[in-house]
Protein backbone atom coordinates (compact mmCIF):
# COMPACT_ATOMS: atom_id res chain seq x y z
CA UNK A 1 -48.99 -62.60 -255.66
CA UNK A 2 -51.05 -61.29 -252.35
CA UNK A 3 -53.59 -58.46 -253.58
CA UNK A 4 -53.24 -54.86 -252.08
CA UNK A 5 -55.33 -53.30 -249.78
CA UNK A 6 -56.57 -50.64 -252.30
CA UNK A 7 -60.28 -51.32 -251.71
CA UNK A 8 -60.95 -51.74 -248.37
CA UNK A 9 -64.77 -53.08 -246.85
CA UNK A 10 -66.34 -52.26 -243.62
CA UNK A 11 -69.45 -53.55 -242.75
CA UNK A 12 -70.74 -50.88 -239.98
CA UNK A 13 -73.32 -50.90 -237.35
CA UNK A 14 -72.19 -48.05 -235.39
CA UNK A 15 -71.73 -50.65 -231.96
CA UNK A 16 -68.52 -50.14 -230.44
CA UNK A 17 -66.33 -53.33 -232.37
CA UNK A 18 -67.32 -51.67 -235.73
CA UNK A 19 -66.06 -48.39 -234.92
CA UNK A 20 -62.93 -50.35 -233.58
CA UNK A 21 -62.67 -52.04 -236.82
CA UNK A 22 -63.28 -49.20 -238.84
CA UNK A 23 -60.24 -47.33 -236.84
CA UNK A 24 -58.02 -50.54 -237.84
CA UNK A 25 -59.48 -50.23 -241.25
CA UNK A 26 -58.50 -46.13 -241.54
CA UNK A 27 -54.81 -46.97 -240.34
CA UNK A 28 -54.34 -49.51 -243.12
CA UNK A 29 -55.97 -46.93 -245.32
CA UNK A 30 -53.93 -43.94 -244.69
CA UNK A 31 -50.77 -46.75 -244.94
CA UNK A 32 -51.56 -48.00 -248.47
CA UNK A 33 -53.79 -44.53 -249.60
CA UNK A 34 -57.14 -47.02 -250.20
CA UNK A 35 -60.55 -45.84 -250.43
CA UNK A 36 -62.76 -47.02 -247.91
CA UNK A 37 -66.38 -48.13 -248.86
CA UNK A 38 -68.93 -48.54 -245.47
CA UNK A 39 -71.61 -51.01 -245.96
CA UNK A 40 -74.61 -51.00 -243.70
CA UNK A 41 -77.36 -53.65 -244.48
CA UNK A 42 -80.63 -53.68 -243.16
CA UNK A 43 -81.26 -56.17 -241.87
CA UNK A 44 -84.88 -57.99 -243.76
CA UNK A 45 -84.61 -61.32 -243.28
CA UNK A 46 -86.17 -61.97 -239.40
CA UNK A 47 -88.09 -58.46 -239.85
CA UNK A 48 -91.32 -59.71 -240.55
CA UNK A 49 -94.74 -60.57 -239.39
CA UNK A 50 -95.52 -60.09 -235.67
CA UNK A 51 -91.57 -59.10 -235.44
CA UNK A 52 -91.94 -56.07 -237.62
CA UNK A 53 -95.14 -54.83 -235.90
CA UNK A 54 -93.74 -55.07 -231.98
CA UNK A 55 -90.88 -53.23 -233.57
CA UNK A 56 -91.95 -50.31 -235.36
CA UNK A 57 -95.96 -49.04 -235.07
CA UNK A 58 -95.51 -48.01 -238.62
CA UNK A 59 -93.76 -48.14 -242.07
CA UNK A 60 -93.00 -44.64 -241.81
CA UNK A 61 -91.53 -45.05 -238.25
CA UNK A 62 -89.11 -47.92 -239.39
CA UNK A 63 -88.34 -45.74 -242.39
CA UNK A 64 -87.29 -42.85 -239.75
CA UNK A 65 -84.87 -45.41 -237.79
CA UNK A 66 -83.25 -46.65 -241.08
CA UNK A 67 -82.87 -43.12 -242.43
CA UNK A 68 -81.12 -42.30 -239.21
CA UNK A 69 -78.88 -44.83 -238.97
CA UNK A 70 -77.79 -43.89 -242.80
CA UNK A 71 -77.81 -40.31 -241.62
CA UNK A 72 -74.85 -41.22 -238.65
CA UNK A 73 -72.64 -43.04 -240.65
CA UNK A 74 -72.49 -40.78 -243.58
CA UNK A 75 -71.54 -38.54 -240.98
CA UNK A 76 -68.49 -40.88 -239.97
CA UNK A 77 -67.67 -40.81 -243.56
CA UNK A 78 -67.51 -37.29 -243.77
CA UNK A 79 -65.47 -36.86 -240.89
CA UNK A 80 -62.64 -39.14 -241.98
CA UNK A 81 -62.65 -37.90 -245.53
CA UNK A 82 -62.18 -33.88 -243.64
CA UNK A 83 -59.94 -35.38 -240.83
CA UNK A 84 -57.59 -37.81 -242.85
CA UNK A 85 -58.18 -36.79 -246.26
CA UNK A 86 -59.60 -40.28 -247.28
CA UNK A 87 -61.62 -41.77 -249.84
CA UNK A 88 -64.78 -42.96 -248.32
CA UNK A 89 -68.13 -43.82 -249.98
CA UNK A 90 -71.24 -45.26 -248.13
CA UNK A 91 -73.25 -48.19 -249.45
CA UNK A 92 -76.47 -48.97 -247.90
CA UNK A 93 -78.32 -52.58 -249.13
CA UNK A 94 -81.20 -54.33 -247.42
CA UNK A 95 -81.33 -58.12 -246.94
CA UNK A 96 -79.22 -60.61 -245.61
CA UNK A 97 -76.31 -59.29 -243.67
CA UNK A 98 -73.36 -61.91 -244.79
CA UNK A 99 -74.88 -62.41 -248.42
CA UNK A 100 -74.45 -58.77 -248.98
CA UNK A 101 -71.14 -58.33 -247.39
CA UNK A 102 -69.93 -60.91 -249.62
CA UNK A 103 -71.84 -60.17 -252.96
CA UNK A 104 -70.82 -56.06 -252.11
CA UNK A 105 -66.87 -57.52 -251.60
CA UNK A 106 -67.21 -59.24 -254.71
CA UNK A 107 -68.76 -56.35 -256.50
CA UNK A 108 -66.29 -53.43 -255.48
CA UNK A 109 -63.22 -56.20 -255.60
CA UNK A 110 -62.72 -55.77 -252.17
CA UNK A 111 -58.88 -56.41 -251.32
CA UNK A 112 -59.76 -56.60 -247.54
CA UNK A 113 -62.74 -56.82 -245.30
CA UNK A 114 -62.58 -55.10 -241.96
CA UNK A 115 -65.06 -56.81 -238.97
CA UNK A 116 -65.28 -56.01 -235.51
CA UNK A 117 -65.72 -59.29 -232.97
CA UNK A 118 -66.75 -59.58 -229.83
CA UNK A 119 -64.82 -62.41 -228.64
CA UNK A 120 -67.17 -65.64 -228.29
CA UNK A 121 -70.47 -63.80 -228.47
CA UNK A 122 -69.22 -63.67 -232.31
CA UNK A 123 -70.00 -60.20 -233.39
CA UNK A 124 -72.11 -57.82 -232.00
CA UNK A 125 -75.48 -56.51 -233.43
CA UNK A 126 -76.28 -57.08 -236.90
CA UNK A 127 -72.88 -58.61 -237.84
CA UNK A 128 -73.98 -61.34 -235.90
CA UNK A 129 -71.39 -64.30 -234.90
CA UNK A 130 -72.52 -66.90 -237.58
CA UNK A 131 -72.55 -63.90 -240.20
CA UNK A 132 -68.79 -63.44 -239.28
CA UNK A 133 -67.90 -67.40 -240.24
CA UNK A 134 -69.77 -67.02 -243.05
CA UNK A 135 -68.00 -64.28 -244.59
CA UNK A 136 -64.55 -65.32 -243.22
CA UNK A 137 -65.09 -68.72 -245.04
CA UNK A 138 -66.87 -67.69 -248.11
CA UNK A 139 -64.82 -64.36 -249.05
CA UNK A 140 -62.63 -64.32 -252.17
CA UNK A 141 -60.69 -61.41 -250.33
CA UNK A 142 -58.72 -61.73 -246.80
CA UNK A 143 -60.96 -60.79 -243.89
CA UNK A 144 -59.30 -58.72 -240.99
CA UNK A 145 -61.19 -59.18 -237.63
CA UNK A 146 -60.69 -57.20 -234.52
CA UNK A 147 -61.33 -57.58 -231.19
CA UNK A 148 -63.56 -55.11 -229.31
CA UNK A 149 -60.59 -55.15 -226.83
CA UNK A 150 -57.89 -54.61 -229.37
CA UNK A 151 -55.95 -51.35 -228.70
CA UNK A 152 -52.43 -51.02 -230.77
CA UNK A 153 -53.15 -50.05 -234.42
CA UNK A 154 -49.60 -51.00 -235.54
CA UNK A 155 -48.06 -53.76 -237.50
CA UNK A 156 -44.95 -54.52 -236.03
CA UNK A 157 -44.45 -58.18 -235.12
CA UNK A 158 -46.57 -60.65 -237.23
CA UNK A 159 -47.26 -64.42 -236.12
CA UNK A 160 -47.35 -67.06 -239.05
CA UNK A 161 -48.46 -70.13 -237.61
CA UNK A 162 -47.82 -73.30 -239.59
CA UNK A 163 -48.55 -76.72 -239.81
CA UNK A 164 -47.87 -80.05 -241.80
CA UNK A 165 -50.53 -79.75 -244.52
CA UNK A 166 -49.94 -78.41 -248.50
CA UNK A 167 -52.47 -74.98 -247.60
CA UNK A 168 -50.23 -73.75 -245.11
CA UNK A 169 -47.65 -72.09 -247.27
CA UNK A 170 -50.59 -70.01 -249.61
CA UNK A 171 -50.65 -67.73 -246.62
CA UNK A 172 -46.95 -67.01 -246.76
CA UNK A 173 -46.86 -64.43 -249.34
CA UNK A 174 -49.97 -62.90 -247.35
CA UNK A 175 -47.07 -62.73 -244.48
CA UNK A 176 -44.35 -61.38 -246.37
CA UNK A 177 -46.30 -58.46 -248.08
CA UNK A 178 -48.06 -57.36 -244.95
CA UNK A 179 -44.80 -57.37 -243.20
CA UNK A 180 -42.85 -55.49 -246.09
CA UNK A 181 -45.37 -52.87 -246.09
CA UNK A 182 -45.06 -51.88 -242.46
CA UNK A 183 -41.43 -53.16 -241.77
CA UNK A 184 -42.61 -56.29 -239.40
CA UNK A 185 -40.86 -59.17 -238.00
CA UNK A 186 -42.51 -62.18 -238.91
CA UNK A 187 -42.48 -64.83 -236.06
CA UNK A 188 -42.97 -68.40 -237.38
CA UNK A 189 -44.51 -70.94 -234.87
CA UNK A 190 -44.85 -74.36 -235.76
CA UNK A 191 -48.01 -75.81 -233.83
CA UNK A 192 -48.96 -79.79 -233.65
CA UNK A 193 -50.67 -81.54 -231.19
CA UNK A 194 -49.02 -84.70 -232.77
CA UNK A 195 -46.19 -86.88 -231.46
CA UNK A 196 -45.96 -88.99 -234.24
CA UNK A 197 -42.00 -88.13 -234.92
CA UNK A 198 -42.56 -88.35 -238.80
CA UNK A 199 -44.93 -85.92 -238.08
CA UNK A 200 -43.04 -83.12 -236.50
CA UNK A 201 -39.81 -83.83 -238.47
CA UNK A 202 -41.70 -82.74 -241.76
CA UNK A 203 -42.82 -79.91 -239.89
CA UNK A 204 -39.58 -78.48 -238.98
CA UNK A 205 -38.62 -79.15 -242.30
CA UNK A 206 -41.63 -76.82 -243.79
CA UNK A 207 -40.58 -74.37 -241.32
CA UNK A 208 -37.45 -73.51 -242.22
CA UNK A 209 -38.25 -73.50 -245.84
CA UNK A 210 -40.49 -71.17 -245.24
CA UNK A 211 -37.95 -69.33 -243.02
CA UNK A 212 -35.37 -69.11 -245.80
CA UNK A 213 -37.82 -67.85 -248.21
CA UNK A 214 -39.09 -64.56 -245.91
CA UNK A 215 -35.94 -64.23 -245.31
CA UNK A 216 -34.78 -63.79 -249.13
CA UNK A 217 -36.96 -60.62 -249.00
CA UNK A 218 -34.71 -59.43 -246.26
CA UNK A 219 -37.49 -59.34 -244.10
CA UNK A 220 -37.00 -60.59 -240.18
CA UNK A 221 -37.89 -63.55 -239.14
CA UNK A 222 -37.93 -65.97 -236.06
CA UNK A 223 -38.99 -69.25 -236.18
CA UNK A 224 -40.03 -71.26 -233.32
CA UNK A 225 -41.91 -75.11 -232.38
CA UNK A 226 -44.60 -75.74 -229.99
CA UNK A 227 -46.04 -78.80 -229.26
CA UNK A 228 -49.60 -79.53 -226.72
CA UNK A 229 -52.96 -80.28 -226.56
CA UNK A 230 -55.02 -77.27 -227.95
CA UNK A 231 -53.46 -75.61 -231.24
CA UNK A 232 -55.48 -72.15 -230.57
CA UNK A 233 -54.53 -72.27 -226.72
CA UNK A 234 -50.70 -72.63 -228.50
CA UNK A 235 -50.77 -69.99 -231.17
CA UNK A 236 -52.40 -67.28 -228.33
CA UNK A 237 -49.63 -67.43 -225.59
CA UNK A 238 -47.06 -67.35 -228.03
CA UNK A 239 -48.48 -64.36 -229.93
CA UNK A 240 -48.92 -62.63 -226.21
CA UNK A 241 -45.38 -63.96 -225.58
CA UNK A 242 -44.07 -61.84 -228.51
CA UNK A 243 -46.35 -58.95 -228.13
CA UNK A 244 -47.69 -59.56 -231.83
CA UNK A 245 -50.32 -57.17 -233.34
CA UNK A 246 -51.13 -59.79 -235.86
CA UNK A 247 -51.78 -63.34 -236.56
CA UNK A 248 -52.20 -64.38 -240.07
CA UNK A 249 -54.05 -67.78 -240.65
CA UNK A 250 -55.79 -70.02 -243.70
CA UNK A 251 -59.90 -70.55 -243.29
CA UNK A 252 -59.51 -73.65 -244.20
CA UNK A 253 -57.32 -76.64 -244.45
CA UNK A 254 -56.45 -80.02 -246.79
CA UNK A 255 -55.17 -81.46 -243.73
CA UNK A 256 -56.15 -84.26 -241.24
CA UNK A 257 -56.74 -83.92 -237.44
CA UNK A 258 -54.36 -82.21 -235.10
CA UNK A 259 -53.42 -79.16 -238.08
CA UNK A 260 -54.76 -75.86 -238.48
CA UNK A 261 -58.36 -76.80 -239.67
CA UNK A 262 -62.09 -75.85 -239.49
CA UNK A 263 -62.50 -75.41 -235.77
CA UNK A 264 -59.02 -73.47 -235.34
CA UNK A 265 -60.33 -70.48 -237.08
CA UNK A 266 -63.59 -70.23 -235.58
CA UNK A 267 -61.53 -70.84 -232.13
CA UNK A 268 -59.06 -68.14 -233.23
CA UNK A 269 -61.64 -65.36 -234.22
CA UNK A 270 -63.29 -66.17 -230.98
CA UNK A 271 -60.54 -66.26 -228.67
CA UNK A 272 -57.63 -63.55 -230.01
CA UNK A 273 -57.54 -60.64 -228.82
CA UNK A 274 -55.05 -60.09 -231.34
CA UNK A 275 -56.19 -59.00 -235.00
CA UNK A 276 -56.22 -61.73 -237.27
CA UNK A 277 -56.65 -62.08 -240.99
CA UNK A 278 -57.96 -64.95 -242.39
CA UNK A 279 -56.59 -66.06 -246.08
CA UNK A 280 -58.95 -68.53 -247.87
CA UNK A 281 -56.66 -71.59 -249.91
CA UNK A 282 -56.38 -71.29 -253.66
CA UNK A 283 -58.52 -72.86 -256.02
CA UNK A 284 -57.96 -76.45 -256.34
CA UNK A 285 -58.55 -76.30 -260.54
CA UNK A 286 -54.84 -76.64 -260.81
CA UNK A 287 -52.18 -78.25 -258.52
CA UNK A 288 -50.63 -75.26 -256.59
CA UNK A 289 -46.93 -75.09 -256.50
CA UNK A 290 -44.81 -73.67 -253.67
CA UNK A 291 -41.93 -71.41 -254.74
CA UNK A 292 -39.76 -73.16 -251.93
């Protein structure tokens, strides 16, 4: 069953789509009454050499920016714990930026991490746009990203794209709990750039399985097919069609071309202006059984 939000990550930089994040983060916080841990990492890996000296004129100077840094967002910290009543702890690691979001995750058992994007520049400053794949692909724990131009902070209509492959259902439960916590409608949309009729028959079939089973939670639930060229290009105008304020998808896939895989999450992240949490497939140890 989906793990609660009860430990929540936010890698911070202070730029503008971390604070966004970190206000996306503090709604789901105050929802499910999680602590909050803010991880900055310093950045070590290119700071070297001829780098480090054009950079700072002195050890002692560099110290002064880090402590400063560390100084502002313990402030932030403070401010939510007196404003919202929150628990909130600062972390502060040096290294690599990705390797210690995901060690730190791993460490506190993160149930969620919280990044910022910035649309196809990745995201900005030190969470920089590979770092962001990384830790969407590599995380144990789902990882929410936000938009620098995402405004709503509600969950009211979630989008559950689907496709032909095994991996697609994992996410379901993801879907159902989300939506149970916040009383959403869940809108099922059925994307395939296929035309192979075998193809989109199985589909529809998968779809209203998975229909029937949100449904036994008593939770609402639409259910719609879309067929094209581009699968991101489908999932986006139907999300903006609905209004949705979040799409939940799988990092990866079992699946051959034309499904949800590989380049549809990167294309997703980059693209949606929409939140979007990204659920990584189960262990493939044992053979993973759908309850419908």
């Amino acid at each position: 069953m989906y793990k609660k939000f009860d430990r929540i990550l936010v890698p911070l930089d202070l730029s503008e789509t971390s604070l966004i994040a970190l206000d996306h983060a503090v709604f789901i916080a105050r929802h499910f009454k999680s602590e909050i841990t803010l991880l900055h990492v310093h950045e070590t890996k290119n700071f070297t050499g001829v780098l480090r000296g054009l950079l700072f004129q002195s050890s002692g100077q560099e110290k002064q920016v880090i402590d400063k840094i560390e100084e502002k967002i313990q402030a932030v910290a403070d401010d939510l714990i007196q404003k919202w009543n929150l628990r909130v702890k600062c972390v502060f690691l040096e290294g690599t930026v990705y390797t210690q979001i995901l060690n730190h995750a791993k460490e506190m058992d993160a149930g969620v991490i919280v990044l910022g994007t910035h649309g196809t520049k990745g995201v900005e400053n030190f969470i920089g746009g590979s770092n962001t794949f990384r830790v969407v692909n590599s995380a144990k724990c789902p990882v929410l990203t936000v938009h620098q131009q995402t405004g709503n902070k509600g969950i009211k209509d979630v989008i559950l794209p689907l496709d032909s492959s095994r991996d697609t259902r994992e996410k379901v439960d993801d879907a159902i709990y989300i939506a149970k916590s916040f009383g959403s409608t869940i809108h099922i949309i059925s994307v395939s750039t296929s035309t192979d009729e075998q193809v989109l028959n199985r589909l529809r079939i998968v779809a209203r399985q998975v229909q029937s089973y949100i449904e036994e939670d008593r939770i609402p639930c639409t259910n719609e097919f879309v067929t094209g060229k581009n699968l991101t290009t489908l999932t986006l105008d139907y999300a903006k069609k609905v209004d949705a304020d979040l799409i939940v998808i799988m990092t990866e896939q079992e699946s051959t071309a034309g499904f949800l895989a590989g380049p549809y999450s990167q294309q997703m992240i980059n693209q949606s202006t929409i939140p979007i949490i990204s659920v990584k497939p189960k262990e493939k140890d044992t053979e993973f059984v759908t309850p419908y």
